[in-house]
Protein backbone atom coordinates (compact mmCIF):
# COMPACT_ATOMS: atom_id res chain seq x y z
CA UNK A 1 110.17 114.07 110.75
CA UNK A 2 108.19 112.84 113.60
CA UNK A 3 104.97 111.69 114.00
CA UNK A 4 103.66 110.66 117.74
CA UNK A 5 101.70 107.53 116.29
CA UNK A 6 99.75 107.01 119.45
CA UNK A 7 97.88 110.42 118.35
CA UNK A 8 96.92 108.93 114.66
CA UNK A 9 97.87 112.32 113.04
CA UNK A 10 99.65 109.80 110.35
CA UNK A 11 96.33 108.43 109.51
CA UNK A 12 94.36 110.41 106.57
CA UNK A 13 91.08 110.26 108.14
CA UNK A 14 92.17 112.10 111.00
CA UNK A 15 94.31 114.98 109.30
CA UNK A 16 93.23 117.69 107.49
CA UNK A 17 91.63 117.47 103.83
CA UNK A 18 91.94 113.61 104.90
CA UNK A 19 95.66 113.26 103.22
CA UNK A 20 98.25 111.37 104.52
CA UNK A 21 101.61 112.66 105.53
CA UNK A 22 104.50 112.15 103.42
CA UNK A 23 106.10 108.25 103.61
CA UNK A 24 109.28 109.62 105.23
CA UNK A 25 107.91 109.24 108.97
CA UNK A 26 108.26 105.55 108.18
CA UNK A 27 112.14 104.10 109.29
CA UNK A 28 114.78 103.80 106.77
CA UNK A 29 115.17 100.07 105.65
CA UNK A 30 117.50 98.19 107.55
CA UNK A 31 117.55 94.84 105.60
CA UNK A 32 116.34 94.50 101.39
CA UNK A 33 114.87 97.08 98.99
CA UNK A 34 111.38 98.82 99.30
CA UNK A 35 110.39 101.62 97.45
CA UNK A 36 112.05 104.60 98.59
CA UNK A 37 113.92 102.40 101.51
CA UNK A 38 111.31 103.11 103.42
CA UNK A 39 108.87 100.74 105.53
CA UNK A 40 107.19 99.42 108.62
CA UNK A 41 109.32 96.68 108.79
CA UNK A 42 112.99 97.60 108.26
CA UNK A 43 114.58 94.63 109.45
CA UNK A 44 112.79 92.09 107.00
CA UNK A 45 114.25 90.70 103.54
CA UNK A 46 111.61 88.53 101.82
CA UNK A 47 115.12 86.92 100.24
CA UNK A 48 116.13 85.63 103.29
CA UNK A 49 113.47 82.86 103.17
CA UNK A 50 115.00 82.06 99.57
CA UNK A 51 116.40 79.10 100.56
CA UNK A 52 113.12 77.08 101.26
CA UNK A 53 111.44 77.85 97.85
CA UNK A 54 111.68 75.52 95.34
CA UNK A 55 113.91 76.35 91.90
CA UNK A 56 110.67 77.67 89.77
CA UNK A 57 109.29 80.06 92.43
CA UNK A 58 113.04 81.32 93.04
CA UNK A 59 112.82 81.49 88.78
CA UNK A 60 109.69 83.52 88.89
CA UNK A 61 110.65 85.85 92.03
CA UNK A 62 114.33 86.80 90.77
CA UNK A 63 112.88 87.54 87.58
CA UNK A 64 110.72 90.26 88.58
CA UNK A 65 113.96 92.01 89.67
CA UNK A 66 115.11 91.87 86.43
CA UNK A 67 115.68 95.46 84.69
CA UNK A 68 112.69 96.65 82.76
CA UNK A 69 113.03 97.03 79.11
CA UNK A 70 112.11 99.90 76.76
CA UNK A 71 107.88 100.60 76.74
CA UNK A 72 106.64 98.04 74.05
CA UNK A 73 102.74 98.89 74.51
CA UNK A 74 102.90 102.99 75.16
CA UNK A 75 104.15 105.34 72.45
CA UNK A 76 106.84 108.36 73.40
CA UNK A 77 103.82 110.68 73.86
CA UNK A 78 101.84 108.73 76.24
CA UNK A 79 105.27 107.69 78.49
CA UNK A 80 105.33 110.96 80.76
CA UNK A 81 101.62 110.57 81.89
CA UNK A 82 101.96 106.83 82.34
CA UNK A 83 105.17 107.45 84.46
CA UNK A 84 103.63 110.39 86.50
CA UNK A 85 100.01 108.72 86.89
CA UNK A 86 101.75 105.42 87.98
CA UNK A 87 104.18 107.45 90.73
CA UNK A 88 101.65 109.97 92.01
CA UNK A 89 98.72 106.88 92.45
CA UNK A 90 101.28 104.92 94.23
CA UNK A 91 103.13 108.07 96.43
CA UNK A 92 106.53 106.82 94.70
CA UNK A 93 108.08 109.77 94.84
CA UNK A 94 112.11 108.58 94.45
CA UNK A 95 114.36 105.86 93.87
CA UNK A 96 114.28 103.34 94.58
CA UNK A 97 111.18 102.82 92.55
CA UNK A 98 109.09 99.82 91.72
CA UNK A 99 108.81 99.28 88.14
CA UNK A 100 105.34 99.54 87.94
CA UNK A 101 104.87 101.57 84.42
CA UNK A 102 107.14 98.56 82.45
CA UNK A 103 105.28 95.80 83.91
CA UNK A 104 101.75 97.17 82.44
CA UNK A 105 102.72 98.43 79.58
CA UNK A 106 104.06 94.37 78.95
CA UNK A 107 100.91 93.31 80.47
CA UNK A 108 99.13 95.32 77.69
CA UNK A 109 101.68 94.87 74.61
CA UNK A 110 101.35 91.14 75.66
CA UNK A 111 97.62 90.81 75.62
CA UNK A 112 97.52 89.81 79.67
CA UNK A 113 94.16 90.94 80.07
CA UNK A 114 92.24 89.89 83.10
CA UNK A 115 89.57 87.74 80.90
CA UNK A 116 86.47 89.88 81.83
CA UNK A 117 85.72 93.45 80.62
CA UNK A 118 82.96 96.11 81.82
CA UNK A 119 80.11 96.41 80.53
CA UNK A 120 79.64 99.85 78.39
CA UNK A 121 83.60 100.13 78.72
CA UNK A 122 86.20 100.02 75.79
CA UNK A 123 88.94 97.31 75.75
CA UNK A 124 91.71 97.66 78.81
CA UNK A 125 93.90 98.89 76.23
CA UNK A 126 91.90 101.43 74.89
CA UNK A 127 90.87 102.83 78.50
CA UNK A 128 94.18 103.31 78.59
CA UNK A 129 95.32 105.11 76.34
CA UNK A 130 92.17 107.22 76.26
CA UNK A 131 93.00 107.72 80.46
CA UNK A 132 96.35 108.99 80.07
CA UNK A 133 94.64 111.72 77.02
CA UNK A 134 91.91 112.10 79.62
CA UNK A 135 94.96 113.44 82.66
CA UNK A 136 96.45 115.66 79.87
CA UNK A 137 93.56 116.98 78.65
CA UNK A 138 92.55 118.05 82.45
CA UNK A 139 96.17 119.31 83.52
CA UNK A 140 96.02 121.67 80.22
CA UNK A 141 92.13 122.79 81.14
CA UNK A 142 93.01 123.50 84.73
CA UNK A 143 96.72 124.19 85.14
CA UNK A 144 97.90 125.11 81.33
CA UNK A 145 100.35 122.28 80.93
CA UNK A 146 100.78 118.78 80.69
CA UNK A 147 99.67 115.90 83.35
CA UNK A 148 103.23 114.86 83.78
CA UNK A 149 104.80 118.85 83.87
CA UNK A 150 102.04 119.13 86.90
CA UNK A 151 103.84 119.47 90.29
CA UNK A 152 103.03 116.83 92.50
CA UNK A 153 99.87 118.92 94.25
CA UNK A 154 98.64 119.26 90.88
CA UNK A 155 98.90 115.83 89.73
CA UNK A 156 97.38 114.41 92.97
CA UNK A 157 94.69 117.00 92.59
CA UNK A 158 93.70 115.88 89.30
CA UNK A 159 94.57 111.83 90.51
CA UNK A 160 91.60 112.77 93.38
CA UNK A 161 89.40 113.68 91.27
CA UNK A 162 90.00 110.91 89.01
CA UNK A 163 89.47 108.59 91.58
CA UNK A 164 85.93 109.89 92.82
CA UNK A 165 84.56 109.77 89.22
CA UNK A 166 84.24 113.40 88.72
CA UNK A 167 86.28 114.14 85.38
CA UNK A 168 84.65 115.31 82.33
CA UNK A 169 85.46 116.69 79.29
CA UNK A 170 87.37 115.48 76.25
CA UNK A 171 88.40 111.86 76.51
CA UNK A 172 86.82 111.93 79.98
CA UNK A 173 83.05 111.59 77.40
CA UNK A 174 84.26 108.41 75.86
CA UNK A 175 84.39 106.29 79.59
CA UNK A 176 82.26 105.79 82.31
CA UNK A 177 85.00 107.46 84.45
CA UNK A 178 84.59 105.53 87.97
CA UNK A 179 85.21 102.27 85.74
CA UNK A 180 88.12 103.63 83.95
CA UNK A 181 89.76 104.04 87.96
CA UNK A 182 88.94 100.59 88.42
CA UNK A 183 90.69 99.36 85.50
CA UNK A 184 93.74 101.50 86.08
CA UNK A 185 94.23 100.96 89.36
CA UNK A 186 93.72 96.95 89.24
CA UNK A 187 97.02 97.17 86.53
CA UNK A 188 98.97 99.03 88.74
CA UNK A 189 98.00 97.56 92.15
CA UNK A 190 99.04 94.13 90.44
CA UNK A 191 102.06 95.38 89.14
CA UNK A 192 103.02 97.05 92.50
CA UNK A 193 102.19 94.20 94.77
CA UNK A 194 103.89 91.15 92.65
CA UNK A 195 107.02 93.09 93.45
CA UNK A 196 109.55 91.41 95.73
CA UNK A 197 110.34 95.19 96.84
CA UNK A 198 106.67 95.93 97.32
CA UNK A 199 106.48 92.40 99.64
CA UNK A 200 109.51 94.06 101.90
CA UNK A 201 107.37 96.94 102.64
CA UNK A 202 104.62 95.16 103.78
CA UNK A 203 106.13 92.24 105.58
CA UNK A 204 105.17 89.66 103.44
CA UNK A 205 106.74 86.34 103.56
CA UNK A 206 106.54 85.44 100.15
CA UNK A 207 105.32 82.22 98.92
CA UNK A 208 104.61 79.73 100.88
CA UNK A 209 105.35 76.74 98.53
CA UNK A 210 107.09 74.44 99.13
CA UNK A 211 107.73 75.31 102.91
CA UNK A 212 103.89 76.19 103.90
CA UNK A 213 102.42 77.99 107.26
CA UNK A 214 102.96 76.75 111.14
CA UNK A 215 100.18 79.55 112.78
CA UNK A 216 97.01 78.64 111.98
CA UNK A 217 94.95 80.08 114.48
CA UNK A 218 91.70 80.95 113.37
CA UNK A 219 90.00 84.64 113.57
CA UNK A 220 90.85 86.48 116.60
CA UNK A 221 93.70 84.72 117.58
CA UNK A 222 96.03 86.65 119.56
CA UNK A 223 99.42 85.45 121.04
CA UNK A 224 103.38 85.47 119.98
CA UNK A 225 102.79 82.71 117.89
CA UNK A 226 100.76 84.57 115.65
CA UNK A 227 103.95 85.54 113.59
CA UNK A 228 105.28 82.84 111.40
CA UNK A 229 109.18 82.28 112.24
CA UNK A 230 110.08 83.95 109.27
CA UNK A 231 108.39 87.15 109.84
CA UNK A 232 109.40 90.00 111.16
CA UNK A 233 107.48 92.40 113.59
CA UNK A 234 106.65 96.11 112.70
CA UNK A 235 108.80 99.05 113.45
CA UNK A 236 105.37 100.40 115.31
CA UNK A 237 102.76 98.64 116.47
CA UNK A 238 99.73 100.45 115.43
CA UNK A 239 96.61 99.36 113.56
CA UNK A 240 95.72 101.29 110.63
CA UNK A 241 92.18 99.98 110.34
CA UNK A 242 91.19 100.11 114.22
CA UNK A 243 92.83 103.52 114.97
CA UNK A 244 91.59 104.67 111.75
């Protein structure tokens, strides 16, 4: 597929129904592992900077690559709507997937909460579980069938509505539903994003400790220093936010 990038058709503000296109415009990862091997920056390998981080960040970082374990927090009924909401909120579509269900379901079975709850809302764990009732009990209303049997129009349908608050019914009447979004989608953006795979994809350097930053130019700084030495530039250079 190609996209003329100069044109922002690839951005969802300009296309129709304001949806994106599907990730596979993007170039096939040269170097590492993103999600789906694809990425803006397919030459870059957040592992190649290994060598300057100290042995407990290279502890932490390799860890996360670990292979998940069996759900601890989720029960076998709630599993296919945590595995579909997770993949259709993030657009991860195939392998090679971020882990993204495991890691909050040990966030949750743990008791890793984020040390502040909403007011009027039930515990994180509850929201939860009442959530992934709340995506079956639409698919079944609308479409006849489970969240996670939707096809992936249907699930990103329901995922929409989700995230503009406007779900009621059943579970939906227990949470104030633009909350229950937030609290969702802060698990799963923090699962995604502490992903070494997730750091490819977006050209992220990885820590900076022990080795630190060289370009510090302050806001507005232009020039080809602004790249640290271990970064890589983009496939295309287009800005998302100014085009946009």
């Amino acid at each position: 597929m190609t996209v003329d990038l100069r044109s922002g058709a690839h951005l969802p503000k300009l296309r129709p129904g304001s949806q994106p296109p599907p990730p596979d415009w993007l170039p096939r990862q040269r170097r590492g592992t993103t999600p789906q091997m694809i990425g803006r920056y397919p030459d870059h390998d957040v592992f190649d900077a290994i060598d300057t981080w100290d042995e407990a960040t290279k502890k932490v970082v390799l860890a996360r690559l670990e292979p998940p374990g069996p759900l601890r927090f989720f029960s076998a009924a709630e599993e296919p709507a945590l595995r579909a909401f997770c993949d259709t909120a993030l657009a991860q579509e195939t392998e090679p997937r971020i882990p993204v269900a495991e890691t909050v379901d040990a966030k949750l079975a743990d008791g890793r909460l984020d040390g502040y709850q909403y007011a009027g809302m039930p515990d994180d764990r509850d929201a939860w579980r009442l959530v992934l009732r709340g995506l079956d009990h639409t698919a079944r209303q609308a479409y006849r069938c489970s969240f996670a049997e939707c096809d992936t129009r249907r699930r990103e349908n329901i995922v929409r509505e989700f995230a503009h608050g406007r779900l009621v019914g059943g579970p939906w009447d227990e949470l104030n539903v633009p909350r229950a979004w937030s609290v969702v989608m802060r698990a799963v953006l923090s699962a995604f994003y502490s992903h070494p795979w997730a750091w490819n994809e977006i050209g992220f350097g990885g820590p900076a400790y022990p080795r630190g930053f060289l370009r510090l130019g302050g806001p507005g700084y232009e020039g080809p220093g602004v790249r640290e030495p271990f970064e890589k530039p983009g496939a295309v250079n287009v800005d998302p936010v100014r085009e946009g």
